[in-house]
PDB file of N, CA and C in Angstrom:
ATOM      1  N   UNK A   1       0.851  -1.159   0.000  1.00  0.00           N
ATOM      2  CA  UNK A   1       0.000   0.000   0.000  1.00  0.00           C
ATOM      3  C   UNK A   1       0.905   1.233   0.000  1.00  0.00           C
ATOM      4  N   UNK A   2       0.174   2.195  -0.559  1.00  0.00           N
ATOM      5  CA  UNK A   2       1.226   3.575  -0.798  1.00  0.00           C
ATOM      6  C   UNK A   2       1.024   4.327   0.872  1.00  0.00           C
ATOM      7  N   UNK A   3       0.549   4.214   1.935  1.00  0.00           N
ATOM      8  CA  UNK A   3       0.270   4.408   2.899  1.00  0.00           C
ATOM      9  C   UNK A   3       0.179   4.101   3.967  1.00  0.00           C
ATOM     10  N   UNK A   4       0.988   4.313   5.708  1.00  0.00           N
ATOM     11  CA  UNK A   4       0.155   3.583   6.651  1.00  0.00           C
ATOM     12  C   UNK A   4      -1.190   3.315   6.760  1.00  0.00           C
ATOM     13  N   UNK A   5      -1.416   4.638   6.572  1.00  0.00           N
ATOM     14  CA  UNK A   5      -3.508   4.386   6.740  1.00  0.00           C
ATOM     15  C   UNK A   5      -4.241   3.260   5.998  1.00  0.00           C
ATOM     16  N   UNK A   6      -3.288   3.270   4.514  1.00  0.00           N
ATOM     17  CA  UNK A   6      -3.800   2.559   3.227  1.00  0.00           C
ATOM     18  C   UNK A   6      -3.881   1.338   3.865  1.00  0.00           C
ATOM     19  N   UNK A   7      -2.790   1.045   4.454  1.00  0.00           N
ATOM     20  CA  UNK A   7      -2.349  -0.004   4.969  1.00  0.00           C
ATOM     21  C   UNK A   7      -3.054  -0.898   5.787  1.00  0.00           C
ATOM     22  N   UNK A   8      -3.323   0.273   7.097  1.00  0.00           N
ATOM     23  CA  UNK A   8      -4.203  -0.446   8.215  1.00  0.00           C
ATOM     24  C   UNK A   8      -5.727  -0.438   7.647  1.00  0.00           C
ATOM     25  N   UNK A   9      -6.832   0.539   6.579  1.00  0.00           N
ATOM     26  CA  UNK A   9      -7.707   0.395   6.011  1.00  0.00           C
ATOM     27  C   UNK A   9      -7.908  -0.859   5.405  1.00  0.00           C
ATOM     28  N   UNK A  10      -6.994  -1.417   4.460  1.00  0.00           N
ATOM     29  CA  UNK A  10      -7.007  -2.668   3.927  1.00  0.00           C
ATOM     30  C   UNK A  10      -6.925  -3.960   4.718  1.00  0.00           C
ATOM     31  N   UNK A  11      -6.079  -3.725   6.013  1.00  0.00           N
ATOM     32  CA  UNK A  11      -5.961  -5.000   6.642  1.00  0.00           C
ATOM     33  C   UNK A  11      -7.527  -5.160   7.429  1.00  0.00           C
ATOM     34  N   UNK A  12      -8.105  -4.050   7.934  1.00  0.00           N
ATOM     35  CA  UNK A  12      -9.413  -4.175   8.767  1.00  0.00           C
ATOM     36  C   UNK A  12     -10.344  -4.520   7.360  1.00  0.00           C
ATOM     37  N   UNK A  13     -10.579  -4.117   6.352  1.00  0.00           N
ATOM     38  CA  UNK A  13     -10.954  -4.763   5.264  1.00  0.00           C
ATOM     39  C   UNK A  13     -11.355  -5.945   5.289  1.00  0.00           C
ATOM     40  N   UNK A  14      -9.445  -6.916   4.639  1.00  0.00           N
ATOM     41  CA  UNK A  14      -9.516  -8.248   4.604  1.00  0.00           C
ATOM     42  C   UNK A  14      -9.932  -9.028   6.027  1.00  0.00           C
ATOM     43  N   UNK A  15      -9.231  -8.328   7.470  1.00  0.00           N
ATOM     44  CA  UNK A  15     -10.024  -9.053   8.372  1.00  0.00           C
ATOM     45  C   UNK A  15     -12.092  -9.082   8.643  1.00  0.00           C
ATOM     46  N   UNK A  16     -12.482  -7.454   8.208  1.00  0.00           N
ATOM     47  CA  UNK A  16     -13.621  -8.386   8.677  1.00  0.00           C
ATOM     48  C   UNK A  16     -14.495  -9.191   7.506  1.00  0.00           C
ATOM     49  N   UNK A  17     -13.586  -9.389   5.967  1.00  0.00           N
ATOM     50  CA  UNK A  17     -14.331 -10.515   4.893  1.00  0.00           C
ATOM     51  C   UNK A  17     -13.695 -11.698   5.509  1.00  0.00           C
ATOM     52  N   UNK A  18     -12.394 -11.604   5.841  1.00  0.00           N
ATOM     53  CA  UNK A  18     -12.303 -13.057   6.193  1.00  0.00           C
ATOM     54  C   UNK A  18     -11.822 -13.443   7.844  1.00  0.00           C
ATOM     55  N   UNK A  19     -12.704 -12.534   8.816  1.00  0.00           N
ATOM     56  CA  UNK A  19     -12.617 -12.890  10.036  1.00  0.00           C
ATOM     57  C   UNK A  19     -12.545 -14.633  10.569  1.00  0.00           C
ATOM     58  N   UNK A  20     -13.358 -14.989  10.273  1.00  0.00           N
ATOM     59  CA  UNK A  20     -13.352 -16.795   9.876  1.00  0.00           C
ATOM     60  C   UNK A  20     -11.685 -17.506  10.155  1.00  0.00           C
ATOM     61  N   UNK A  21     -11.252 -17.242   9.404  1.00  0.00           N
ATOM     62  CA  UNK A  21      -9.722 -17.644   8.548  1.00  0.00           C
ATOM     63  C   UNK A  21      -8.713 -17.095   9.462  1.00  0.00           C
ATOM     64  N   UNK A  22      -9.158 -15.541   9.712  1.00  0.00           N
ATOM     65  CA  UNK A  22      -7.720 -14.988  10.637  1.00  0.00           C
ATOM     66  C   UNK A  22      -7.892 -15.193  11.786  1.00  0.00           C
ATOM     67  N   UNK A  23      -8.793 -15.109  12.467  1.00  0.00           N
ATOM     68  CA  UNK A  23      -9.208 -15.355  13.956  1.00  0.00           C
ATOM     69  C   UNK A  23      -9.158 -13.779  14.407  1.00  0.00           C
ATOM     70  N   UNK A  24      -7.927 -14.259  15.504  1.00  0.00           N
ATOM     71  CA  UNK A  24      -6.976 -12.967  16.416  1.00  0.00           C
ATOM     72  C   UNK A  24      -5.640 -12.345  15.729  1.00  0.00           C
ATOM     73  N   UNK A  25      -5.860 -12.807  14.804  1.00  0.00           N
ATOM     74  CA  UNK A  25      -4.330 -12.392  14.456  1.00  0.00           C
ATOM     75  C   UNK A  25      -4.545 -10.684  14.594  1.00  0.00           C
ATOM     76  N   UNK A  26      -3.329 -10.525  14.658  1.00  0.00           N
ATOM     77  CA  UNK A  26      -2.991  -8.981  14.736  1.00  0.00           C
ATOM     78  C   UNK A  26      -2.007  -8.537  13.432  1.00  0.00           C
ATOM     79  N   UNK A  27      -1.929  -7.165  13.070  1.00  0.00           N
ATOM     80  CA  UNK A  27      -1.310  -7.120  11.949  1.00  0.00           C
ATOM     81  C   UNK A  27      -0.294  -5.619  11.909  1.00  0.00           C
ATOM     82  N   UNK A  28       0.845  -5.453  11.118  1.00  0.00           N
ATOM     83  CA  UNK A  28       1.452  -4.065  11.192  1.00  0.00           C
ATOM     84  C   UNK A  28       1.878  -4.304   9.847  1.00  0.00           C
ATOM     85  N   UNK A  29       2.100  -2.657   9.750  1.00  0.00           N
ATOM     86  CA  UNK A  29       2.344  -2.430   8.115  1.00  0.00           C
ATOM     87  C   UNK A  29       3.700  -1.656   8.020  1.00  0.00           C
ATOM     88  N   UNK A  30       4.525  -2.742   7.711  1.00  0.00           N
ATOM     89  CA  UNK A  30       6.406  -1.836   7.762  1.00  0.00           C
ATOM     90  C   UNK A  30       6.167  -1.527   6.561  1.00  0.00           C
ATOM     91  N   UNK A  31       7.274  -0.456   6.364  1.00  0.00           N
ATOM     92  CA  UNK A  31       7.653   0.258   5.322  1.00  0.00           C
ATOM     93  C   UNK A  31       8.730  -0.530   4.485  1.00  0.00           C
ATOM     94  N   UNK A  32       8.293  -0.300   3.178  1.00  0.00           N
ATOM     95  CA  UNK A  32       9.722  -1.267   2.438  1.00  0.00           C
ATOM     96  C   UNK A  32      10.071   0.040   1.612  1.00  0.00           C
ATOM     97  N   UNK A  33      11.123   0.430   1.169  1.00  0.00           N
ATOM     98  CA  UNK A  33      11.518   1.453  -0.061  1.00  0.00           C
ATOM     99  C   UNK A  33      12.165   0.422  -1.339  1.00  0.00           C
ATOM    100  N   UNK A  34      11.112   0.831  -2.134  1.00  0.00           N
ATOM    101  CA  UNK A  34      11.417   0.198  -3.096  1.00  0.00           C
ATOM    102  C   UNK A  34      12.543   0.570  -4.067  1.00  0.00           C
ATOM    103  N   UNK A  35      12.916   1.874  -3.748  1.00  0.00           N
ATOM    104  CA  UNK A  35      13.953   2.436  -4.500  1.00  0.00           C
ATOM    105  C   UNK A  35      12.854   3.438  -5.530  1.00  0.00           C
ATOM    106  N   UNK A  36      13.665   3.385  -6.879  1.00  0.00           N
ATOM    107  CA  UNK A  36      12.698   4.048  -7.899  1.00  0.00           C
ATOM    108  C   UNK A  36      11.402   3.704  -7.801  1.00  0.00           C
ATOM    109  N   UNK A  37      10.912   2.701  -7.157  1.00  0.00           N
ATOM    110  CA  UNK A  37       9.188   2.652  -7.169  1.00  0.00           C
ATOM    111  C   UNK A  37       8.746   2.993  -6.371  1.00  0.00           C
ATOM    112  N   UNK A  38       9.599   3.881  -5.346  1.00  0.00           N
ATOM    113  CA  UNK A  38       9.195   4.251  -4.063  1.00  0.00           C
ATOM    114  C   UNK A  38       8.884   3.786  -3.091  1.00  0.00           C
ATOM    115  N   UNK A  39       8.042   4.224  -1.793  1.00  0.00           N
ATOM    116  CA  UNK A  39       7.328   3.717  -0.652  1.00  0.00           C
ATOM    117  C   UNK A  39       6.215   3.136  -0.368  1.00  0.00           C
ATOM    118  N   UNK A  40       6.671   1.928  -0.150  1.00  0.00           N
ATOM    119  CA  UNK A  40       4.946   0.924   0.476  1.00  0.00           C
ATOM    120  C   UNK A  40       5.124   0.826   1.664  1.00  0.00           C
ATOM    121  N   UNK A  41       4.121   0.146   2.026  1.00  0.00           N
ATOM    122  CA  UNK A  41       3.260  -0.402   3.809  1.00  0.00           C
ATOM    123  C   UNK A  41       3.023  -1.712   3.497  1.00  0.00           C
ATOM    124  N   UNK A  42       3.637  -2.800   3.666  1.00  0.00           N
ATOM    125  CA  UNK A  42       3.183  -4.045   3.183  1.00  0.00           C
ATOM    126  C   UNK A  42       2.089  -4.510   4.658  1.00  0.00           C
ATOM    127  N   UNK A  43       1.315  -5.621   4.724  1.00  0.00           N
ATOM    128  CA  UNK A  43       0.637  -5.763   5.680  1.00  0.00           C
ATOM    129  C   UNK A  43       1.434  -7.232   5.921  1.00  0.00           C
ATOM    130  N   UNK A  44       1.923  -6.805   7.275  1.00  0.00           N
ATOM    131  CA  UNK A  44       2.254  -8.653   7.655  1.00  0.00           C
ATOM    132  C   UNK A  44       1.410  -8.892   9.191  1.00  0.00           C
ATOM    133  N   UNK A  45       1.256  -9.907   9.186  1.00  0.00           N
ATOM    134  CA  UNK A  45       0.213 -10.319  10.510  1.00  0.00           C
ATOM    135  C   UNK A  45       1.550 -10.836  11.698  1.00  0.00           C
ATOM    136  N   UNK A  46       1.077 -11.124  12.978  1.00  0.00           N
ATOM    137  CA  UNK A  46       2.204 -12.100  13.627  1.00  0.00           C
ATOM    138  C   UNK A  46       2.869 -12.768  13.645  1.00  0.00           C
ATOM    139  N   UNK A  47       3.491 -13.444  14.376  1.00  0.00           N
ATOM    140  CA  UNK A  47       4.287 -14.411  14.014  1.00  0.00           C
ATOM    141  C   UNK A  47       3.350 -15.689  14.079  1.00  0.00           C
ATOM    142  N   UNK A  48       3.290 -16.412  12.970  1.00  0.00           N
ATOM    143  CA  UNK A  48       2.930 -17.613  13.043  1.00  0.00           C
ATOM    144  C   UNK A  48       3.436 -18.970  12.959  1.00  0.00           C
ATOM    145  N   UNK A  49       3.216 -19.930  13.618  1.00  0.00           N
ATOM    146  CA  UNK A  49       4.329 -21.047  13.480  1.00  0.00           C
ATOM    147  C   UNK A  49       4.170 -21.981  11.734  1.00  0.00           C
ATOM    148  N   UNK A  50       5.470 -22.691  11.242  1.00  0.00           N
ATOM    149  CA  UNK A  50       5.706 -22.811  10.369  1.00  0.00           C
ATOM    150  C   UNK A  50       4.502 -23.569   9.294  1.00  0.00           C
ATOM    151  N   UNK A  51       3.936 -24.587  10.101  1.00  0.00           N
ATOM    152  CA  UNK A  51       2.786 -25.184   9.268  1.00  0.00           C
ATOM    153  C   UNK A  51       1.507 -24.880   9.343  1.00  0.00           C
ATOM    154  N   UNK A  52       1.199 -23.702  10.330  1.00  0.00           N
ATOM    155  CA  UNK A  52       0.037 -22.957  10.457  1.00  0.00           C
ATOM    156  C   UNK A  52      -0.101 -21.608   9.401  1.00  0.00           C
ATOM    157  N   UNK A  53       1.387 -21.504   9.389  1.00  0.00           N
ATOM    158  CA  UNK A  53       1.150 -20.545   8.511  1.00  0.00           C
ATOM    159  C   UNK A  53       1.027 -20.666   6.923  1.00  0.00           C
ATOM    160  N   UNK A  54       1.263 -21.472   6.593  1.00  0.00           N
ATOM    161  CA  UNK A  54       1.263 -22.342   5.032  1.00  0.00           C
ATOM    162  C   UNK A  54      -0.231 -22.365   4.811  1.00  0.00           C
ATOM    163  N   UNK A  55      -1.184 -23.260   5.889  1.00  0.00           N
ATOM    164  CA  UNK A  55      -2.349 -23.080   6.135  1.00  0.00           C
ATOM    165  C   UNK A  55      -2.857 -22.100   5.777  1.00  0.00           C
ATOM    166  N   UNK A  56      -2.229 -21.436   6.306  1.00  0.00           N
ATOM    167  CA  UNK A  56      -3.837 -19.634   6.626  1.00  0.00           C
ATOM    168  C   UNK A  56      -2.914 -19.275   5.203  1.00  0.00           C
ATOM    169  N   UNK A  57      -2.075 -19.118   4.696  1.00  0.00           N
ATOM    170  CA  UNK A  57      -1.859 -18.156   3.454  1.00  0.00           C
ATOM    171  C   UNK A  57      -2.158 -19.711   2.211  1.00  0.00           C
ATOM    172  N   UNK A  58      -2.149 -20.322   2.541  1.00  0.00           N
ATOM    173  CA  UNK A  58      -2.956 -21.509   1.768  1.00  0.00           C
ATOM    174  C   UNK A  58      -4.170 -21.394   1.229  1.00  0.00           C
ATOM    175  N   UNK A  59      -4.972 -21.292   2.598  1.00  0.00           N
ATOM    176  CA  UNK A  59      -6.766 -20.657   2.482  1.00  0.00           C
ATOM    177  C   UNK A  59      -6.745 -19.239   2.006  1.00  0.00           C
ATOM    178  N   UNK A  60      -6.071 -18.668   2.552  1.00  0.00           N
ATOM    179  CA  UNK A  60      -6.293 -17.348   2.174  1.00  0.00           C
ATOM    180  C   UNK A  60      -6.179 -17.209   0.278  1.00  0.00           C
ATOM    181  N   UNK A  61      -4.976 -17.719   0.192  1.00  0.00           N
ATOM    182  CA  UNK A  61      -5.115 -17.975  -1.898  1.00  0.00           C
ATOM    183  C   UNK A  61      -6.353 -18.197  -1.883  1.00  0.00           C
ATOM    184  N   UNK A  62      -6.923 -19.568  -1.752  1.00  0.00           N
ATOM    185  CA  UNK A  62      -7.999 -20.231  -2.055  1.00  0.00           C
ATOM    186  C   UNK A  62      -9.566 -18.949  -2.436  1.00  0.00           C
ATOM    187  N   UNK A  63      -9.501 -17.757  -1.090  1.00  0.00           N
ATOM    188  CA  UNK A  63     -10.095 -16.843  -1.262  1.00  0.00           C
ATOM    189  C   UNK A  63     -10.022 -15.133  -1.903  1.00  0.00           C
ATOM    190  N   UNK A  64      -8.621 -15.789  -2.680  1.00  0.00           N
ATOM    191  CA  UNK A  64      -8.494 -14.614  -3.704  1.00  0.00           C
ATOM    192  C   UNK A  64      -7.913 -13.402  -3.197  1.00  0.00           C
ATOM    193  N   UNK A  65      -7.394 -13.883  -1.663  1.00  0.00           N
ATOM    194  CA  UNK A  65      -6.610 -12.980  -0.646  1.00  0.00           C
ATOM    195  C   UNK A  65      -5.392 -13.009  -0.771  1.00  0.00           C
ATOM    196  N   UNK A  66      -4.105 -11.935  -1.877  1.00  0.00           N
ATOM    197  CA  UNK A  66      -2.554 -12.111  -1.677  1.00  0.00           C
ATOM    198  C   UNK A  66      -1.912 -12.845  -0.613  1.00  0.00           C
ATOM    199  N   UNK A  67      -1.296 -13.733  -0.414  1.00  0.00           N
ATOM    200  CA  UNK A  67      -1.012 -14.170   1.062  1.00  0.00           C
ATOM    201  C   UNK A  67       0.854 -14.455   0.589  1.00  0.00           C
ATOM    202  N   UNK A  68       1.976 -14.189   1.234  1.00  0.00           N
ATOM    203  CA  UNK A  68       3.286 -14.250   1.022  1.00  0.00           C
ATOM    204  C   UNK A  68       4.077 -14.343   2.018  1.00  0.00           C
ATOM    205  N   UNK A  69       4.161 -16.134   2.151  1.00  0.00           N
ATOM    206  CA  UNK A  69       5.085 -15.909   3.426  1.00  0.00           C
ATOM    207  C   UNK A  69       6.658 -15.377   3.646  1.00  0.00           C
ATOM    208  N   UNK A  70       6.347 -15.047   5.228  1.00  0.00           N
ATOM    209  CA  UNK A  70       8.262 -14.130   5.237  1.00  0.00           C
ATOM    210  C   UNK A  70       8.928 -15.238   6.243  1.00  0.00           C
ATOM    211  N   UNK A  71       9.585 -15.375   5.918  1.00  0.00           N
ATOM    212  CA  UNK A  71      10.469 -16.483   7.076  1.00  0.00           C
ATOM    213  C   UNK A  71      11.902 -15.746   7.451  1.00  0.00           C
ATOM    214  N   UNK A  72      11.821 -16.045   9.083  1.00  0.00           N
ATOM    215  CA  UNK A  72      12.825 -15.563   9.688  1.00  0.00           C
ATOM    216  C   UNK A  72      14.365 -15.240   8.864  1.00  0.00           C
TER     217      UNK A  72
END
């Protein structure tokens, strides 16, 4: 997202279509600089453990929701 706000707008978004799926998760939106493409807010949720998280960004594809895991 080109924005914090953008950022946290979109994540309350996808949580309450797919409240179901995320539960509790909680979410923050770091800044990446892309260089010449400039500044985003990516949305990453908590830490989740390794085969839970395959899961939820598994389902989450399934519902047409970007999902990209980051590993330590």
């Amino acid at each position: 997202m080109r924005s914090e706000e953008a950022a946290r707008l979109e994540w309350e978004r996808i949580r309450r279509a797919n409240g179901d799926v995320l539960g509790n998760l909680t979410a923050a939106w770091p800044r990446a600089d892309l260089g010449a493409r400039g500044i985003y807010y990516r949305i990453q949720t908590a830490p989740v453990a390794d085969a839970a998280a395959e899961r939820l960004c598994g389902e989450l594809k399934r519902l047409n929701v970007a999902c990209i895991l980051v590993r330590p």
